[in-house]
C-alpha atoms as a PDB file:
ATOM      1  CA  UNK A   1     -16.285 -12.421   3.206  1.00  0.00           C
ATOM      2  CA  UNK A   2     -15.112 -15.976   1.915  1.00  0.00           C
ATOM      3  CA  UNK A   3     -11.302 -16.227   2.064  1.00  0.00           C
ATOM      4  CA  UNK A   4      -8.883 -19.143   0.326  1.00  0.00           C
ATOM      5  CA  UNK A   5      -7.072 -21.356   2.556  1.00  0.00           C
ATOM      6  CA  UNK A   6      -3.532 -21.769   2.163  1.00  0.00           C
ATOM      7  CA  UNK A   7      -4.169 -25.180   0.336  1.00  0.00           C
ATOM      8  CA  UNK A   8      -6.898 -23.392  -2.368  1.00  0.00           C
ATOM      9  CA  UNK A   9      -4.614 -20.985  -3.011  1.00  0.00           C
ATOM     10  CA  UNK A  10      -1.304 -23.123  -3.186  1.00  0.00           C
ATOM     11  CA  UNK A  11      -3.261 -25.428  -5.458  1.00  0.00           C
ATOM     12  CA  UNK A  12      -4.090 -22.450  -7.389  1.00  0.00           C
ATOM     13  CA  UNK A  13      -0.458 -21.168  -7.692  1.00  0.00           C
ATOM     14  CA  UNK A  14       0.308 -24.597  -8.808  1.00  0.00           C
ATOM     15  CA  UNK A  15      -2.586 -24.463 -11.480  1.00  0.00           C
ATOM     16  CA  UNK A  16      -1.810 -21.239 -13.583  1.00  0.00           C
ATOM     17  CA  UNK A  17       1.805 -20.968 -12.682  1.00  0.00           C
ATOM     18  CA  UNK A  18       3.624 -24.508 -12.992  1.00  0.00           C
ATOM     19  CA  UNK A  19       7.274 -22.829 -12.235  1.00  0.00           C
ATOM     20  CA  UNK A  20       6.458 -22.480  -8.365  1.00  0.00           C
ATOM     21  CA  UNK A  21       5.461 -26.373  -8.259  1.00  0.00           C
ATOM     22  CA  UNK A  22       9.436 -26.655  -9.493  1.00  0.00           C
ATOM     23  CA  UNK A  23      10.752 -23.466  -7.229  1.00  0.00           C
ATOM     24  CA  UNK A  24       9.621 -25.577  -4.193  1.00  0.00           C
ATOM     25  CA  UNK A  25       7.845 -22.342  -2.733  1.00  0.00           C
ATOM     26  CA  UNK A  26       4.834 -23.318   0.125  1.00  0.00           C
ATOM     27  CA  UNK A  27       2.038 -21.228   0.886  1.00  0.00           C
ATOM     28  CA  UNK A  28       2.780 -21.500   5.023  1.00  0.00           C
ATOM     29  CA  UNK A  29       0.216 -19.270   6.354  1.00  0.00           C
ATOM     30  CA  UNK A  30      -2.774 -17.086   5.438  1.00  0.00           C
ATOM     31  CA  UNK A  31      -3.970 -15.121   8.371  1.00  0.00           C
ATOM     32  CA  UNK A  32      -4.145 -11.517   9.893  1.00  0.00           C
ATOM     33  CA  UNK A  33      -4.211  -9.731   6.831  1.00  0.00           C
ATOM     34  CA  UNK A  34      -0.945 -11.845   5.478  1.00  0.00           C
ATOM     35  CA  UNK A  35       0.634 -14.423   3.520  1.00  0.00           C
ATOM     36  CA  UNK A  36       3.521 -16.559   4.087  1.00  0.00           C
ATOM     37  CA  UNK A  37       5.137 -18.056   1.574  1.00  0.00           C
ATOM     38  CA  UNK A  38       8.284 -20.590   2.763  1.00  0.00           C
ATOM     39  CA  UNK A  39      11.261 -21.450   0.360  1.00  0.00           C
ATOM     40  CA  UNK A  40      14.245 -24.595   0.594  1.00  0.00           C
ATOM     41  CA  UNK A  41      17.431 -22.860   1.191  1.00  0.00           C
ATOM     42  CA  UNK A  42      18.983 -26.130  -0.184  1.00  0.00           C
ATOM     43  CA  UNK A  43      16.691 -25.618  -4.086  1.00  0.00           C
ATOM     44  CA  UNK A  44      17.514 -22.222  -4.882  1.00  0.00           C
ATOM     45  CA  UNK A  45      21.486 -22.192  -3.679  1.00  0.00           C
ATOM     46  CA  UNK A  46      23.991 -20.145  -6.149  1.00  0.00           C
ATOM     47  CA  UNK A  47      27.620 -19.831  -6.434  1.00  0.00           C
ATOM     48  CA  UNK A  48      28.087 -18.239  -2.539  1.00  0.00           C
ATOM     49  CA  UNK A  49      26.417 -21.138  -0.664  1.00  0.00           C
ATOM     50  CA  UNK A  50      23.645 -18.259  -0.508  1.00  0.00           C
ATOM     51  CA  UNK A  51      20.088 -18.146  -2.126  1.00  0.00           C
ATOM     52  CA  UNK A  52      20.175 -16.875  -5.515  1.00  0.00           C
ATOM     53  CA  UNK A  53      18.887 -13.278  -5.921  1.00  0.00           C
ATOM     54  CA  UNK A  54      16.397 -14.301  -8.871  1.00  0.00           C
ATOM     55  CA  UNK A  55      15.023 -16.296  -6.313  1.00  0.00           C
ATOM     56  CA  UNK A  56      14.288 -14.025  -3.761  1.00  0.00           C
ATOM     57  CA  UNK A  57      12.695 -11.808  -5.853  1.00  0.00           C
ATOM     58  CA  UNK A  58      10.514 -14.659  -7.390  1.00  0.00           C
ATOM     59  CA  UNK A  59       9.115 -15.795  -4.086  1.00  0.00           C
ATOM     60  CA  UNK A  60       8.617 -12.161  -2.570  1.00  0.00           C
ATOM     61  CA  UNK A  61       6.590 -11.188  -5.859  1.00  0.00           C
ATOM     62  CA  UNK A  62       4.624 -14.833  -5.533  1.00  0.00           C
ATOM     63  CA  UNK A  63       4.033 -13.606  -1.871  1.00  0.00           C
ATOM     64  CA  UNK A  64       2.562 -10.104  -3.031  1.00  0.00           C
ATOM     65  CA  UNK A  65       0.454 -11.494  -5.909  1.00  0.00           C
ATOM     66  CA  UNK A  66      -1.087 -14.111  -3.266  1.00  0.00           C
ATOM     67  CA  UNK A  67      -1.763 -11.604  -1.310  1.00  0.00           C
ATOM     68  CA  UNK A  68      -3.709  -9.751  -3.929  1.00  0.00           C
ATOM     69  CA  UNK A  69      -5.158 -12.848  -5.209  1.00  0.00           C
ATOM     70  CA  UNK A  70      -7.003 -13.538  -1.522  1.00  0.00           C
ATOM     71  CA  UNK A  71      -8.092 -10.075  -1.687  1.00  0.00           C
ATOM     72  CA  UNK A  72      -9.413  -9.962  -5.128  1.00  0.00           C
ATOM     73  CA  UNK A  73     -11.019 -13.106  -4.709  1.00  0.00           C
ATOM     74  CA  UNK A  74     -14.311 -12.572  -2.609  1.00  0.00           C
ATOM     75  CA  UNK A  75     -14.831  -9.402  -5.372  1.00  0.00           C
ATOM     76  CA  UNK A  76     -14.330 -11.247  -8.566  1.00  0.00           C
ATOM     77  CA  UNK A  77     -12.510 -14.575  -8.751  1.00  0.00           C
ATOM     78  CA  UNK A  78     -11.688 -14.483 -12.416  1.00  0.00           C
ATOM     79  CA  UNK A  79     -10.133 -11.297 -12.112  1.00  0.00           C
ATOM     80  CA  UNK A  80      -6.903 -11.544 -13.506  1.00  0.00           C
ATOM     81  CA  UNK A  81      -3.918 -10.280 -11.563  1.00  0.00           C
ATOM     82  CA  UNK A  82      -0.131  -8.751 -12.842  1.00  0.00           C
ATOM     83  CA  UNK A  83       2.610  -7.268 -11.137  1.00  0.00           C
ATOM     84  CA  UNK A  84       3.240  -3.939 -12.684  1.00  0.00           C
ATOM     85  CA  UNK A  85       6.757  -3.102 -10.901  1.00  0.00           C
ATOM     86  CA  UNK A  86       8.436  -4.131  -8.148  1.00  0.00           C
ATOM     87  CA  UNK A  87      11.577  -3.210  -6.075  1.00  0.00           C
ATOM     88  CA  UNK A  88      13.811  -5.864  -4.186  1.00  0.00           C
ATOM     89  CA  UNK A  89      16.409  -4.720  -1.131  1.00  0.00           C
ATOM     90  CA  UNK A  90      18.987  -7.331  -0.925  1.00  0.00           C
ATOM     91  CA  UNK A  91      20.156  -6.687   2.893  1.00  0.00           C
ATOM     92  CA  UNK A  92      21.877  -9.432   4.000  1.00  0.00           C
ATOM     93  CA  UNK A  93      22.409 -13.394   2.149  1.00  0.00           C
ATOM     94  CA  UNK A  94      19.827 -16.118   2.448  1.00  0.00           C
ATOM     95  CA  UNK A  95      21.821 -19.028   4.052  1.00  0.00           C
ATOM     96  CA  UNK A  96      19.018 -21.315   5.502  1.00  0.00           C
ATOM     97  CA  UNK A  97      15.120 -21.967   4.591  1.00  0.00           C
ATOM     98  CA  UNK A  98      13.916 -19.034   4.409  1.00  0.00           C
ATOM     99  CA  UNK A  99       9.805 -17.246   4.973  1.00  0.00           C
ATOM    100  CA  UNK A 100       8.290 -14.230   3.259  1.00  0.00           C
ATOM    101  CA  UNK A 101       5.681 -12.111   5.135  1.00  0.00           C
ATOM    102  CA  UNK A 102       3.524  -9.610   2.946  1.00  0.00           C
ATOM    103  CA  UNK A 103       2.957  -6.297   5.260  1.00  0.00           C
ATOM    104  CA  UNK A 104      -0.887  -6.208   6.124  1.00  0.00           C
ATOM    105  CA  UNK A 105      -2.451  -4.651   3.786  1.00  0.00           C
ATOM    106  CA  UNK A 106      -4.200  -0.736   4.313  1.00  0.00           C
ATOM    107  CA  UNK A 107      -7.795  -0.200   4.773  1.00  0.00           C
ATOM    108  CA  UNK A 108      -7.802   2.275   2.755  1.00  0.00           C
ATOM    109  CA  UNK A 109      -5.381   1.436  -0.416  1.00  0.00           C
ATOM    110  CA  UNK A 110      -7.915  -2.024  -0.528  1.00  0.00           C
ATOM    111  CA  UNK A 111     -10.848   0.178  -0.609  1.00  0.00           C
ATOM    112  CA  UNK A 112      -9.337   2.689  -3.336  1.00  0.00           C
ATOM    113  CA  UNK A 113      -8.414  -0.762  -5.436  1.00  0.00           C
ATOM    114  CA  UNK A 114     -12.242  -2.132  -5.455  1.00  0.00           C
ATOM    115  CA  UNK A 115     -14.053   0.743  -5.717  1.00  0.00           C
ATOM    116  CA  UNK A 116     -11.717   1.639  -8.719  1.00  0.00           C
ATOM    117  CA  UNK A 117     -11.996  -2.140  -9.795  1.00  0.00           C
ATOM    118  CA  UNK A 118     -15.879  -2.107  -9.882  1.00  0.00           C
ATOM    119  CA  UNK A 119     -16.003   1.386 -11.624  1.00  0.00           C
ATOM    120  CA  UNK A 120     -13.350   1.188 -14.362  1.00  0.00           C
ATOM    121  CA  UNK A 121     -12.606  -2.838 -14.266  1.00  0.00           C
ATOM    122  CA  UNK A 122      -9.631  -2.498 -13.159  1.00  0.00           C
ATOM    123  CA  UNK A 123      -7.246  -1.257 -10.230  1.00  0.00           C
ATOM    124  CA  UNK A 124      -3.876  -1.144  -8.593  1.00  0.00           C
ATOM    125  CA  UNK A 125      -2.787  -1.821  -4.889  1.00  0.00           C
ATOM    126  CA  UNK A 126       0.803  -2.035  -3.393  1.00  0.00           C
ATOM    127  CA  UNK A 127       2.191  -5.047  -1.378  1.00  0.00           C
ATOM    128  CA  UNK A 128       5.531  -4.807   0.373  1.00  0.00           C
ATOM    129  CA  UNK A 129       6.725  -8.157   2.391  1.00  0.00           C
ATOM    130  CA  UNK A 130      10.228  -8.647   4.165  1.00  0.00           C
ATOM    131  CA  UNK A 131      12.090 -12.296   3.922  1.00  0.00           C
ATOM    132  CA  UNK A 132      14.096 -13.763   6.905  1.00  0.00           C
ATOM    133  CA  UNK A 133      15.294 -17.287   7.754  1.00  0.00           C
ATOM    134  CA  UNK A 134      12.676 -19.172   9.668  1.00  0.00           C
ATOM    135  CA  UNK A 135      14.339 -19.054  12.612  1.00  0.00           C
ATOM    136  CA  UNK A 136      15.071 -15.464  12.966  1.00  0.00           C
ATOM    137  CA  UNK A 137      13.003 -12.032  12.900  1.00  0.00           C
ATOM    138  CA  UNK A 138      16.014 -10.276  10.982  1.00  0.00           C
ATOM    139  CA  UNK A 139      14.908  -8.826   8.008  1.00  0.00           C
ATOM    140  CA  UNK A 140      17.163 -10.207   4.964  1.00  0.00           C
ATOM    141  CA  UNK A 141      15.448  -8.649   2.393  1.00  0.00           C
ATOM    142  CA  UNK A 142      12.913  -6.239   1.499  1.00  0.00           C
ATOM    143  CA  UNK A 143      10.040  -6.161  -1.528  1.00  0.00           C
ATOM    144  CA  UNK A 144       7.771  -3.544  -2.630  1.00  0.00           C
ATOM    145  CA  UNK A 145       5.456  -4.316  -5.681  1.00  0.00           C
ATOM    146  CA  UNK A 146       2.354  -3.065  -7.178  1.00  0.00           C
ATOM    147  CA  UNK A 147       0.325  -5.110  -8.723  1.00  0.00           C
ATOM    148  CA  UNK A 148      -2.856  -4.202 -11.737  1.00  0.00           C
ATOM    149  CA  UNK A 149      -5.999  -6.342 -10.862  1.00  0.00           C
ATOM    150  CA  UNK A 150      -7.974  -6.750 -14.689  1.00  0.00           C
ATOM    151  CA  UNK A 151     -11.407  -8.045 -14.955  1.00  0.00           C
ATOM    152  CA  UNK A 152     -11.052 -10.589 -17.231  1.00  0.00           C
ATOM    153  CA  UNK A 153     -12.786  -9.768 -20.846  1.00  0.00           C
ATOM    154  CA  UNK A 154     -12.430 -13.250 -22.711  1.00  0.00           C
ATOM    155  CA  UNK A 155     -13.585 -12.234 -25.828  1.00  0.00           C
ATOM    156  CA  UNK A 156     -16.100 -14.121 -28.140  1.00  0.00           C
ATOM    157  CA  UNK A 157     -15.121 -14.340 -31.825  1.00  0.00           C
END
């Protein structure tokens, strides 16, 4: 099936959620089943000359819901998509530019999301991703989210 390219979905981001344009976070990557999403250590520094937390958890949940979004796409591009819950592991501080790297998605968890999607118009799926400086394979911190994919009922008055 069709699938975005990092600039259609960047450009999308951008689109229908201004705050990322601000946040500085890139859409690096799309490929083997992945996303990654870059961030400027230098933007989102706090009071330890490390990246604030709030931040970390912002562009690990962007990661997961462009994940879903790529997914979702070829099925129903209006769907709409939310994150339902999520879970951040702060291992070690963010202290350079940093990357986020969803976890390839299962064959089966994207099946049970579309067949559920096309039956009920709607579905879940779980993304986890891990974040580490771009120079380095050490995982900094860990992310799992699930996210509720909604067909989009605009509603005529």
């Amino acid at each position: 099936g069709y699938i975005m390219d990092k600039n259609e979905l960047q450009k999308y981001i951008i689109e229908n959620i201004p705050i990322v344009k601000d946040m500085g976070f890139i859409i690096e990557k799309i490929k083997d089943n992945k996303v990654i999403v870059s961030g400027e250590y230098k933007k989102h520094i706090n009071h330890t000359n490390s990246v604030f937390g709030g931040s970390i958890s912002s562009v690990m949940t962007l990661a997961g819901w462009g994940r879903v979004r790529i997914l979702i796409e070829d099925i129903d591009s209006s769907a709409i998509i939310l994150i339902k819950n999520n879970s951040t592991d702060f291992i070690k501080p963010v202290v350079e530019d940093y990357i986020v790297i969803t976890e390839p998605l299962l064959k089966k968890d994207i099946e049970k999301l579309i067949k559920t999607y096309n039956r009920f118009g709607k579905g879940r799926i779980k993304v986890m991703a891990t974040l580490r400086h771009k120079n380095s394979l050490d995982t900094l911190a860990k992310f799992v989210g699930e996210f509720v994919v909604i067909k989009n009922q605009i509603k005529k008055w």
